[in-house]
C-alpha atoms as a PDB file:
ATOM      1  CA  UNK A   1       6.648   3.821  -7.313  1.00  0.00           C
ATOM      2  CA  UNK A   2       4.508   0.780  -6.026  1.00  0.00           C
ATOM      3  CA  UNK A   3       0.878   0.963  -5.101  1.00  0.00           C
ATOM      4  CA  UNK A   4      -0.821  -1.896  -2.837  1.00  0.00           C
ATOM      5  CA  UNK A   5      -3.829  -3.366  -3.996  1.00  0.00           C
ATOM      6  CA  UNK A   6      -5.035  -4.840  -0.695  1.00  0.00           C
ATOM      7  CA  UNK A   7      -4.434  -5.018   3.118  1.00  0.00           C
ATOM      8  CA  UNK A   8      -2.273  -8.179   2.255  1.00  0.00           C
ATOM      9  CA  UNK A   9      -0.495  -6.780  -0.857  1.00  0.00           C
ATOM     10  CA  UNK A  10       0.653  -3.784   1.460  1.00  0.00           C
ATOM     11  CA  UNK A  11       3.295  -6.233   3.107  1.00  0.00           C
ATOM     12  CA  UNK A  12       4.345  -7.888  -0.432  1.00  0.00           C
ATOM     13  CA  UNK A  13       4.874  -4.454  -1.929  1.00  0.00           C
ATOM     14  CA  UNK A  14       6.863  -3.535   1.116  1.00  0.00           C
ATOM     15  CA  UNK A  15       9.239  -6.012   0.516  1.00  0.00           C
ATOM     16  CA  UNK A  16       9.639  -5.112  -2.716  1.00  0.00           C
ATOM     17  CA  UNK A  17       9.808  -1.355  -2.131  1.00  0.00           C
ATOM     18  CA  UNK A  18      12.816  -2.512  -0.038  1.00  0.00           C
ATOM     19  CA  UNK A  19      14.448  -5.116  -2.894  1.00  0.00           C
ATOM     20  CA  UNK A  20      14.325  -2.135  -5.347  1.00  0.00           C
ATOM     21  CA  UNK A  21      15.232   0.760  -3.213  1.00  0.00           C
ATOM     22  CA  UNK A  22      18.367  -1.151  -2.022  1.00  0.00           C
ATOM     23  CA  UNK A  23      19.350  -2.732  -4.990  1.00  0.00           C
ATOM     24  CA  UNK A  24      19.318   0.319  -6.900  1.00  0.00           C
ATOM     25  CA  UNK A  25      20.216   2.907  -4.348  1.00  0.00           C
ATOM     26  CA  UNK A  26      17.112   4.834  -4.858  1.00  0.00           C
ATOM     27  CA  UNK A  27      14.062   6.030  -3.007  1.00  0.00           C
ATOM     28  CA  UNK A  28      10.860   3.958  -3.336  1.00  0.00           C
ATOM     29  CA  UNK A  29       7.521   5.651  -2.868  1.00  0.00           C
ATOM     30  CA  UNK A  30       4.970   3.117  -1.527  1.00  0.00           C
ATOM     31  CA  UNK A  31       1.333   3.831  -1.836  1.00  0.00           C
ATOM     32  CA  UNK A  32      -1.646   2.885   0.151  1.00  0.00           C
ATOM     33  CA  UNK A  33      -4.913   5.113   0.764  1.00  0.00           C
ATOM     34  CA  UNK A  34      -7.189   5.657   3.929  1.00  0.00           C
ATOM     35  CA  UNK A  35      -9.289   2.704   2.111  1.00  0.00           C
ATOM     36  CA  UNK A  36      -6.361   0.094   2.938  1.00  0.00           C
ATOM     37  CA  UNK A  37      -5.492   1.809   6.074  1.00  0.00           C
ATOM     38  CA  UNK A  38      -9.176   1.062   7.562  1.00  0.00           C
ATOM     39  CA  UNK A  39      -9.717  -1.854   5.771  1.00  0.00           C
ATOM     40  CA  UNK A  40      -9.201  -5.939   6.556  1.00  0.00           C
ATOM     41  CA  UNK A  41      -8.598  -9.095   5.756  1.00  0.00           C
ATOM     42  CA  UNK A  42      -7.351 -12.757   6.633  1.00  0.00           C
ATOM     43  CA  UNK A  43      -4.063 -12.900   6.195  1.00  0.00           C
ATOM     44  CA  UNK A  44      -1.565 -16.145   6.756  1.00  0.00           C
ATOM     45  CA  UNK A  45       2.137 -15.105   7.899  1.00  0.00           C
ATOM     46  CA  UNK A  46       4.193 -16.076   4.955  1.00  0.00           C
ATOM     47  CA  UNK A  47       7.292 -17.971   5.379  1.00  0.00           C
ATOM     48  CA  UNK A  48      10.730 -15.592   5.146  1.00  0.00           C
ATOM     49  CA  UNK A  49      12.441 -18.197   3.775  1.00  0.00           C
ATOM     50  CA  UNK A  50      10.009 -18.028   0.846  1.00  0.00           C
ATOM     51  CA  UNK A  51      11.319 -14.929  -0.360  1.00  0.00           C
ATOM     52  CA  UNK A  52      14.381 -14.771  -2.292  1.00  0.00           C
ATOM     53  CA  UNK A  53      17.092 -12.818  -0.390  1.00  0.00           C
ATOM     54  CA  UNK A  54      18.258  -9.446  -1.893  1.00  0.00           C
ATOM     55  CA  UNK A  55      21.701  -9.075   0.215  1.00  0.00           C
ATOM     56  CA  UNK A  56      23.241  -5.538   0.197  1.00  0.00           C
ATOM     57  CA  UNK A  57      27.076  -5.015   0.196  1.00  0.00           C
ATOM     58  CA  UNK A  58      28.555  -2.209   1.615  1.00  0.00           C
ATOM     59  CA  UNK A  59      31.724  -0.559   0.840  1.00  0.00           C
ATOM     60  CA  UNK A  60      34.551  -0.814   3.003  1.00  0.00           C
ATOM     61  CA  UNK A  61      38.052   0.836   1.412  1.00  0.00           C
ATOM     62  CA  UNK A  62      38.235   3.147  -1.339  1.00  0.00           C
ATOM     63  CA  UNK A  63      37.228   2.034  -4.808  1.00  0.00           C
ATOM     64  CA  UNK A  64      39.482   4.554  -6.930  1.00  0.00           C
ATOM     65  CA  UNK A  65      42.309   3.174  -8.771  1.00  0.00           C
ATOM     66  CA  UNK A  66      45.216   1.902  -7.848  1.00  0.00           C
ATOM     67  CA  UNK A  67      47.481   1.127  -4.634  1.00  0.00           C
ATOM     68  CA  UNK A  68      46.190   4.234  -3.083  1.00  0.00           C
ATOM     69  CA  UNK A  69      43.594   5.109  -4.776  1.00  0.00           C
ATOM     70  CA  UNK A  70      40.712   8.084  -4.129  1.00  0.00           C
ATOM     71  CA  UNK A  71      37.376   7.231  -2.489  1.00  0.00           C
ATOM     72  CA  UNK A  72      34.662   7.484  -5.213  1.00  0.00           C
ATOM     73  CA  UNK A  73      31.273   7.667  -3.555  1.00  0.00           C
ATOM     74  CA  UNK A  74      29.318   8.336  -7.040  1.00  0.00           C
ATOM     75  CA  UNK A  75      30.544   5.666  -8.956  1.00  0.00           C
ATOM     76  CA  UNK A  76      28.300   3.233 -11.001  1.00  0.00           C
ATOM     77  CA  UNK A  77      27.871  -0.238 -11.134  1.00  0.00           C
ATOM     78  CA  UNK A  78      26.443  -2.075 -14.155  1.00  0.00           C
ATOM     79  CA  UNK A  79      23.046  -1.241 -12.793  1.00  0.00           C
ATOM     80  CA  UNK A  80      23.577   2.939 -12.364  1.00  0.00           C
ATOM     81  CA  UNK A  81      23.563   1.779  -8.930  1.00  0.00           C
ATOM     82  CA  UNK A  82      26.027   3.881  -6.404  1.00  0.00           C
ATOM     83  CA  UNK A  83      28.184   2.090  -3.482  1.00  0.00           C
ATOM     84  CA  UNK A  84      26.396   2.116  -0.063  1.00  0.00           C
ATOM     85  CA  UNK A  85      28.505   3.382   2.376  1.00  0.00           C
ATOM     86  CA  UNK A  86      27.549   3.155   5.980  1.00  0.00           C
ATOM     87  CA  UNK A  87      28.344   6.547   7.868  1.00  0.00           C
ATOM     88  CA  UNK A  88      31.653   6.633  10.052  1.00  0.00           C
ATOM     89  CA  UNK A  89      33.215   4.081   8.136  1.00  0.00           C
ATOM     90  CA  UNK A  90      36.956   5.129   8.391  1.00  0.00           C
ATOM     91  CA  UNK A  91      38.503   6.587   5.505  1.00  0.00           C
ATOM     92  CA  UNK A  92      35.379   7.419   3.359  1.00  0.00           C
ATOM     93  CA  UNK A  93      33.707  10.248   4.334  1.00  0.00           C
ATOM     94  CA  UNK A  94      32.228  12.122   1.694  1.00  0.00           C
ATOM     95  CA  UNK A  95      29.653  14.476   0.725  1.00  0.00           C
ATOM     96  CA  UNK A  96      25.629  13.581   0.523  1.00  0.00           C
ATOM     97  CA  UNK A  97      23.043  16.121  -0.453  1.00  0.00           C
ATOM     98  CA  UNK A  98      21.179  17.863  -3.090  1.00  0.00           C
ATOM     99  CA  UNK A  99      23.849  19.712  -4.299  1.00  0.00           C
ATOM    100  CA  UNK A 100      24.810  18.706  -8.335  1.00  0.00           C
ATOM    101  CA  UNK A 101      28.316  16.689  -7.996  1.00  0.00           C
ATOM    102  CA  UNK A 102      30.495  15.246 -10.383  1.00  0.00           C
ATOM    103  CA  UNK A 103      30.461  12.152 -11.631  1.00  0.00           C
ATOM    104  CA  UNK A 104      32.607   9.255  -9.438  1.00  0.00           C
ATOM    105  CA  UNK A 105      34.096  11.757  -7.424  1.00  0.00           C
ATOM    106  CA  UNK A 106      31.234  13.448  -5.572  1.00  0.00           C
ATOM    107  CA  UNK A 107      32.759  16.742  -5.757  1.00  0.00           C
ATOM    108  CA  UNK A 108      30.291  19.378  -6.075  1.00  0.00           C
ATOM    109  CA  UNK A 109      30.558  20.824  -9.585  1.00  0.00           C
ATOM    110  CA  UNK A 110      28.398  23.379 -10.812  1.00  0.00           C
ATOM    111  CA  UNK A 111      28.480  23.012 -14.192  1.00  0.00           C
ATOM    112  CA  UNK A 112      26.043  22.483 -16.999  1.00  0.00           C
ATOM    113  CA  UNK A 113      27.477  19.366 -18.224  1.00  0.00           C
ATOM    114  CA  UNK A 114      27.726  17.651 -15.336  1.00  0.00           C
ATOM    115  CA  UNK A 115      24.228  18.585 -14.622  1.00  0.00           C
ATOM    116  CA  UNK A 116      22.867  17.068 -17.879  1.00  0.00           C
ATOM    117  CA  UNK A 117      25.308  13.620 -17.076  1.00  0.00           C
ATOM    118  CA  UNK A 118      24.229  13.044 -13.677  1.00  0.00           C
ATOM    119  CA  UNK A 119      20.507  14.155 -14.298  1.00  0.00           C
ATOM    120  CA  UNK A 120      20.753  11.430 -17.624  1.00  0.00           C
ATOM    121  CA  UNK A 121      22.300   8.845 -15.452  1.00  0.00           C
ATOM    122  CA  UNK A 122      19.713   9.217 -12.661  1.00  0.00           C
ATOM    123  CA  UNK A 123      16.971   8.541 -15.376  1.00  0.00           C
ATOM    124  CA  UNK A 124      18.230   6.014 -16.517  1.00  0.00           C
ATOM    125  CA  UNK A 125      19.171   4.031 -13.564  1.00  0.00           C
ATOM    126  CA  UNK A 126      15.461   4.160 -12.774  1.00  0.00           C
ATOM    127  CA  UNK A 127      14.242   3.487 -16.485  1.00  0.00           C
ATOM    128  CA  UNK A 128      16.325   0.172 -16.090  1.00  0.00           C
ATOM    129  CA  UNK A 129      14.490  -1.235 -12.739  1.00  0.00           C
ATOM    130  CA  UNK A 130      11.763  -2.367 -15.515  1.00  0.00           C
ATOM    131  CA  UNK A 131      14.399  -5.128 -16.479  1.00  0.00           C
ATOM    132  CA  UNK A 132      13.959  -6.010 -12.839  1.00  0.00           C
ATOM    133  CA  UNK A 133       9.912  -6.187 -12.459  1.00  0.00           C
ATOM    134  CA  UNK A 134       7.593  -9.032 -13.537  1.00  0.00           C
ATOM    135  CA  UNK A 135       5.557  -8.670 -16.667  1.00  0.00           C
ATOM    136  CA  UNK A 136       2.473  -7.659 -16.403  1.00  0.00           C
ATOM    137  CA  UNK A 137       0.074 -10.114 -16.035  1.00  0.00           C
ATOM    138  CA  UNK A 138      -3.910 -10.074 -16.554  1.00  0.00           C
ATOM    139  CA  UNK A 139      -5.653 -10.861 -13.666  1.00  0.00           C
ATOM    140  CA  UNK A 140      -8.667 -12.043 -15.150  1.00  0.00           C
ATOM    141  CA  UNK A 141     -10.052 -12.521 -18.610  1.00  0.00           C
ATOM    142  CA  UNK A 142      -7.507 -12.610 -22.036  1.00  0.00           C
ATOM    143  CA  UNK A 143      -4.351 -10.742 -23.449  1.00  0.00           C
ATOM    144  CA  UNK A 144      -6.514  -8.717 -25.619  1.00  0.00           C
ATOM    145  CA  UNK A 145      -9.848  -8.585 -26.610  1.00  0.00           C
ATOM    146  CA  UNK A 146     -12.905  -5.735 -26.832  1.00  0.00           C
ATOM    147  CA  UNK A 147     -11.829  -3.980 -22.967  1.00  0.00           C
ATOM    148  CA  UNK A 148      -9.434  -4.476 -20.839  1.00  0.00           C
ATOM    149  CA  UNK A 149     -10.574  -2.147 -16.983  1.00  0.00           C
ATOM    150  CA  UNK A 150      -6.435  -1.120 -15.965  1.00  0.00           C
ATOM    151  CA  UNK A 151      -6.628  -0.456 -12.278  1.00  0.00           C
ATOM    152  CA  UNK A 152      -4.023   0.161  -9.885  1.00  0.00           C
ATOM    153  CA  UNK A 153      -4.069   0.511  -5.688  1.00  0.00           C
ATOM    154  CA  UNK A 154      -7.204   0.136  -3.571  1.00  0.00           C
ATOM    155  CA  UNK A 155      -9.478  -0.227  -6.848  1.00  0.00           C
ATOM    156  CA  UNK A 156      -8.517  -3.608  -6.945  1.00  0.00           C
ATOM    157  CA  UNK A 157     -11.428  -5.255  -5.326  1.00  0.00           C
ATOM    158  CA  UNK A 158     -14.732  -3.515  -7.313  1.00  0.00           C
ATOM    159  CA  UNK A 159     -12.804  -3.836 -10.547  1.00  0.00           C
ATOM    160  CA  UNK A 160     -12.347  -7.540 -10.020  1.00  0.00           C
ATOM    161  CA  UNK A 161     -15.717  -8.249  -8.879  1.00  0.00           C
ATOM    162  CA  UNK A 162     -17.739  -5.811 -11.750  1.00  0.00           C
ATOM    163  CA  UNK A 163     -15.016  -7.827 -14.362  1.00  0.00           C
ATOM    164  CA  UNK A 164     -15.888 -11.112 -12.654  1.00  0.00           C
ATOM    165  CA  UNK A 165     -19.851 -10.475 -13.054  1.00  0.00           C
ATOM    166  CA  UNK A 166     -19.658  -8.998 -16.250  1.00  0.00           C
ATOM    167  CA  UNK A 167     -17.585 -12.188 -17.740  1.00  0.00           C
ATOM    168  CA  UNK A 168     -20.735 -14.475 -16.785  1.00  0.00           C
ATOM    169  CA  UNK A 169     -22.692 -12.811 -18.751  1.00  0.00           C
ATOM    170  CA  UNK A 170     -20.355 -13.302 -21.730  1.00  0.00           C
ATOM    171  CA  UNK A 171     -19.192  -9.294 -22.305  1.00  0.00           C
ATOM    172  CA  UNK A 172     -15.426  -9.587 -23.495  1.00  0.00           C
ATOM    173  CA  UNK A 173     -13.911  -7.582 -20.365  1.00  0.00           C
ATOM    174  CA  UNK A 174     -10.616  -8.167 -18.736  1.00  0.00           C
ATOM    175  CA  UNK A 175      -9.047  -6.788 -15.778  1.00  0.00           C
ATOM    176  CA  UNK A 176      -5.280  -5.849 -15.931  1.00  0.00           C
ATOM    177  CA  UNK A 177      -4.512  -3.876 -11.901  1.00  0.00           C
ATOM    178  CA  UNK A 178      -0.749  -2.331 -12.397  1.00  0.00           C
ATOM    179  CA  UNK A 179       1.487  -2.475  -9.104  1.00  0.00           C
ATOM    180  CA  UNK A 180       4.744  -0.771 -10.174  1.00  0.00           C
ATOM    181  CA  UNK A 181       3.331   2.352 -11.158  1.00  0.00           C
ATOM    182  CA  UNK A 182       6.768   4.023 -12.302  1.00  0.00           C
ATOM    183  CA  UNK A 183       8.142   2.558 -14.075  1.00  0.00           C
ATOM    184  CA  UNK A 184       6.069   0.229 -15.630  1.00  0.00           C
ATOM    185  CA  UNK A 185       6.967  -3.157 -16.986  1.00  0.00           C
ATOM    186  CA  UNK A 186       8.185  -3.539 -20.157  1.00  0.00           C
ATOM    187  CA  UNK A 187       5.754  -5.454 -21.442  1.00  0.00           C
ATOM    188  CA  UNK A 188       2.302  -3.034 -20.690  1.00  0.00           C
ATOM    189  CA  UNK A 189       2.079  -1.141 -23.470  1.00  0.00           C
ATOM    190  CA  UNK A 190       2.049  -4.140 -25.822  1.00  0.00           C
ATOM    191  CA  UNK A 191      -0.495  -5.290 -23.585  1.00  0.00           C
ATOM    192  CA  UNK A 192      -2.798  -2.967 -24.090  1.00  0.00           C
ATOM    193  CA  UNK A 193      -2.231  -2.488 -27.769  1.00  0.00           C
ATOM    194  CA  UNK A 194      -4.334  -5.888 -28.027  1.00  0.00           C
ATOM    195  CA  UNK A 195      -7.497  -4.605 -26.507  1.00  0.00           C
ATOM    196  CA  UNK A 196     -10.106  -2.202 -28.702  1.00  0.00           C
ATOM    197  CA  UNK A 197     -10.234  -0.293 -25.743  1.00  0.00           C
ATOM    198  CA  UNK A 198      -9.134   0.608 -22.019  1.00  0.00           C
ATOM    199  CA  UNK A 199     -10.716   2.033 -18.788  1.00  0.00           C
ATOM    200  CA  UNK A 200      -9.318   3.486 -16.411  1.00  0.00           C
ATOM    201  CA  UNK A 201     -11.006   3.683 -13.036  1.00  0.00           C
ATOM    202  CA  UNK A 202      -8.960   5.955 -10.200  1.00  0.00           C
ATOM    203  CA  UNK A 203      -9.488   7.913  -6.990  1.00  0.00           C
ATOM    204  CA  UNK A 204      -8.578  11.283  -8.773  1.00  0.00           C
ATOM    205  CA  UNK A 205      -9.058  13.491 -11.958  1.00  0.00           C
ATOM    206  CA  UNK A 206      -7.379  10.369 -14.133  1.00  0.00           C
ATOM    207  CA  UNK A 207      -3.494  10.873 -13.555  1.00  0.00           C
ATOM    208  CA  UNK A 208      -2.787   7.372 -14.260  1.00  0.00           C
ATOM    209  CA  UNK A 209      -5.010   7.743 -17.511  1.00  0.00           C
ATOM    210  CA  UNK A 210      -2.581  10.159 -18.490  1.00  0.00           C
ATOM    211  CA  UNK A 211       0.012   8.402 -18.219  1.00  0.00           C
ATOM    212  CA  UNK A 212      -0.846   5.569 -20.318  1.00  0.00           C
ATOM    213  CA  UNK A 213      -1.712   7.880 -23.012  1.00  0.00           C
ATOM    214  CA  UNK A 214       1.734   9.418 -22.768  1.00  0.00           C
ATOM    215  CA  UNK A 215       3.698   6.743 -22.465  1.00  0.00           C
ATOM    216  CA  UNK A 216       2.062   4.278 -24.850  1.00  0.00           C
ATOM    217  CA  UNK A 217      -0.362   6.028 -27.138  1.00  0.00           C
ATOM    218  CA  UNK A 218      -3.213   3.794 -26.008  1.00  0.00           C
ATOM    219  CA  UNK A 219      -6.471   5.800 -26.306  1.00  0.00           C
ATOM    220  CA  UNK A 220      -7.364   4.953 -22.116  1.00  0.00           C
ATOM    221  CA  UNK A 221     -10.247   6.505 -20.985  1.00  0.00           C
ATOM    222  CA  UNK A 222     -11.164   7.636 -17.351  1.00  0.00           C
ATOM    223  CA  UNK A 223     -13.449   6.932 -14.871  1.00  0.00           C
ATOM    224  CA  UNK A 224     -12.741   8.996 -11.583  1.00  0.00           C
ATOM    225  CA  UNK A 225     -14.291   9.756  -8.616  1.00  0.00           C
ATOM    226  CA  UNK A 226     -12.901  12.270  -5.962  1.00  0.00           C
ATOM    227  CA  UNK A 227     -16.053  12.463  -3.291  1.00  0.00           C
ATOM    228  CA  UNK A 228     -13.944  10.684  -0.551  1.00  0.00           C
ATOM    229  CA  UNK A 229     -16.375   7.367  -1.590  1.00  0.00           C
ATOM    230  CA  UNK A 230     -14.785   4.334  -2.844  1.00  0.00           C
ATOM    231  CA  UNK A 231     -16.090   3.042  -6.209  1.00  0.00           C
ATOM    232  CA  UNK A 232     -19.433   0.560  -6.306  1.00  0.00           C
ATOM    233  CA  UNK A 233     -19.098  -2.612  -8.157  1.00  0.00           C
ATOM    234  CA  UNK A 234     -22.333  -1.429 -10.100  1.00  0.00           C
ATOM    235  CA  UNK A 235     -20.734   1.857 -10.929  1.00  0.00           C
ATOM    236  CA  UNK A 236     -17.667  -0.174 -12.683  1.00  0.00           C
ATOM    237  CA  UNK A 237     -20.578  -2.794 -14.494  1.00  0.00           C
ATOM    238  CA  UNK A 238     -22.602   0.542 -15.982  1.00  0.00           C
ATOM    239  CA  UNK A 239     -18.933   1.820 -17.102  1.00  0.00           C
ATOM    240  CA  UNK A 240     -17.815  -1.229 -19.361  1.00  0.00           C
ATOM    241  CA  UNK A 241     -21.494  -1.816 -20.435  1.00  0.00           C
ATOM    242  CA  UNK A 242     -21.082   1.688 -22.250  1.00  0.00           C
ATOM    243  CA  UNK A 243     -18.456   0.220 -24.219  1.00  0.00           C
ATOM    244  CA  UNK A 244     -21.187  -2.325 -25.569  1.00  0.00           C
ATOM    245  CA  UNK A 245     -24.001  -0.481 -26.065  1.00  0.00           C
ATOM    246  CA  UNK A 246     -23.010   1.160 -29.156  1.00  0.00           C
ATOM    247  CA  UNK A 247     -23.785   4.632 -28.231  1.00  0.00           C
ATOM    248  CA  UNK A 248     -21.398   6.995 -29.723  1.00  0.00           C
ATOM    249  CA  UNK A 249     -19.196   8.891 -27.420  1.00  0.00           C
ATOM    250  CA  UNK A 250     -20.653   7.354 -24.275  1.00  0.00           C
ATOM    251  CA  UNK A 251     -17.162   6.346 -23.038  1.00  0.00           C
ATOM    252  CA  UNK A 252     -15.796   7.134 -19.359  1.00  0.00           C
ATOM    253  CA  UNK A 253     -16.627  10.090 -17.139  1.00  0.00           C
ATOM    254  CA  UNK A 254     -16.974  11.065 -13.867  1.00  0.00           C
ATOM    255  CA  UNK A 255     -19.095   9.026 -10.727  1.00  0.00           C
ATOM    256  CA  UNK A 256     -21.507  11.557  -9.195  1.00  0.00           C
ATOM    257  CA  UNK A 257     -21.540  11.308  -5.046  1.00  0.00           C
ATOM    258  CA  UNK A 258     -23.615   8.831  -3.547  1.00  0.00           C
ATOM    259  CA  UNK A 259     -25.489  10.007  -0.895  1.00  0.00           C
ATOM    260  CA  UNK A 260     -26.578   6.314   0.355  1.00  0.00           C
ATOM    261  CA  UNK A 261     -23.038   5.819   0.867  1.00  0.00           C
ATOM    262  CA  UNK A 262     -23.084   8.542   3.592  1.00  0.00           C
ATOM    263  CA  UNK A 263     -24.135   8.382   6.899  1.00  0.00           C
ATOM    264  CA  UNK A 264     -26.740  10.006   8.312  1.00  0.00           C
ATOM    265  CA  UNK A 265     -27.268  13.094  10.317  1.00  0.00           C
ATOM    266  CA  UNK A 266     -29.172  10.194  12.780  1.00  0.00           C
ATOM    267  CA  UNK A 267     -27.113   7.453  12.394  1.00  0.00           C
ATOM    268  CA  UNK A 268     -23.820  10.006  13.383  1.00  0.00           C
ATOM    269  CA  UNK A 269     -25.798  12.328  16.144  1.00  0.00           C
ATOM    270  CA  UNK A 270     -28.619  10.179  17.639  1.00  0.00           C
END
């Protein structure tokens, strides 16, 4: 799972969608927001030859063993990864769908073991794609310190910018925005581990909040906002200056709806 950051990251993270899904014969989910979709900005065409190629094989006689061997269409290579076979290809027709099937052969197989294998392979196959991610980097201030504001998607931009203003006036705040959302790179939970404390500012009830918590037992705390309204740059600044004021408890929440960022029953029916 990938989330875009920005008009511009949309066609990086495409790309990579596409390395991943292909190289590990596995769906991708790719997310953007009605934020991106209606937003823009200048972008220069990159050069394709700047990318480094990601060729897929296909398989073209069967892989079983020996002379004569059988086809086996759920086979593994070192990566979990199963052979792509294009459809028609003489000779290997075999099954596809969401019905359990054994292991290397494909045939469908009902039973509980085979369930648990394939269902163990499957996670793990997509555990592994952290080995092929970038660390996480920080995209502006330290690796550790008093905050660290963990974004991911369309929050990009206000986080940056309430970070950015904050840092001139010397609070220790750092912004860390997450693009492979599941799974993460390897590296994130140690990460965070060096920072007193995390924020986590989302378009929802604080799913990715969660997450963290789960996964790394970092004590992240939320700051969501579901009214349809993108977050304020000032709304992010009053949330980290609550980790500085030394108020007990006065960590995270909820933004309220903005009615200035609404337009009016005059501006929409004149």
């Amino acid at each position: 799972m990938i989330a875009a950051r920005s008009p511009a990251d949309a066609f990086e993270c495409a790309i990579e969608a596409c390395r991943l899904a292909t190289r590990y014969m596995t769906p991708v989910m790719l997310l953007t927001d009605g934020y991106i979709a209606n937003a823009a900005e200048p972008w220069k065409v990159p050069d394709p030859a700047s990318y480094a190629p990601f060729p897929v094989t296909f398989l073209a006689e069967k892989n079983g063993a020996g002379e004569h061997g059988e086809l086996l269409p759920y086979a593994r290579d070192e990566k979990l990864a199963r052979p792509w076979i294009k459809p028609g290809t003489p000779g290997l027709m075999h099954r596809i769908g969401g019905i359990e099937k054994a292991p290397g052969t494909g045939h469908i197989d009902y039973s509980p073991g085979t369930h648990q294998t394939m269902t163990d392979i499957r996670k793990n196959k997509i555990d592994g794609i952290a080995r092929d991610i970038p660390a996480q980097d920080v995209c502006l201030g330290g690796e550790g310190g008093k905050l660290a504001v963990v974004g991911w998607g369309s929050t990009f931009g206000p986080i940056h910018q309430a970070v950015r203003r904050m840092r001139r006036r010397g609070v220790d705040v750092s912004h860390v925005h997450v693009r492979h959302v599941w799974p993460m790179p390897g590296n994130l939970g140690a990460l965070l581990k060096g920072y007193d404390h995390v924020l986590v500012p989302e378009m929802n009830t604080g799913q990715f909040k969660t997450v963290l918590r789960d996964q790394f037992l970092v004590d992240a705390r939320p700051l969501t906002k579901t009214s349809g309204q993108p977050f304020t740059i000032a709304e992010i600044q009053a949330a980290i200056l609550t980790f500085f004021d030394d108020i007990p408890g006065n960590k995270g929440g909820e933004v309220d709806a903005d009615s200035t960022q609404l337009p009016s029953i005059k501006a929409v029916n004149p």
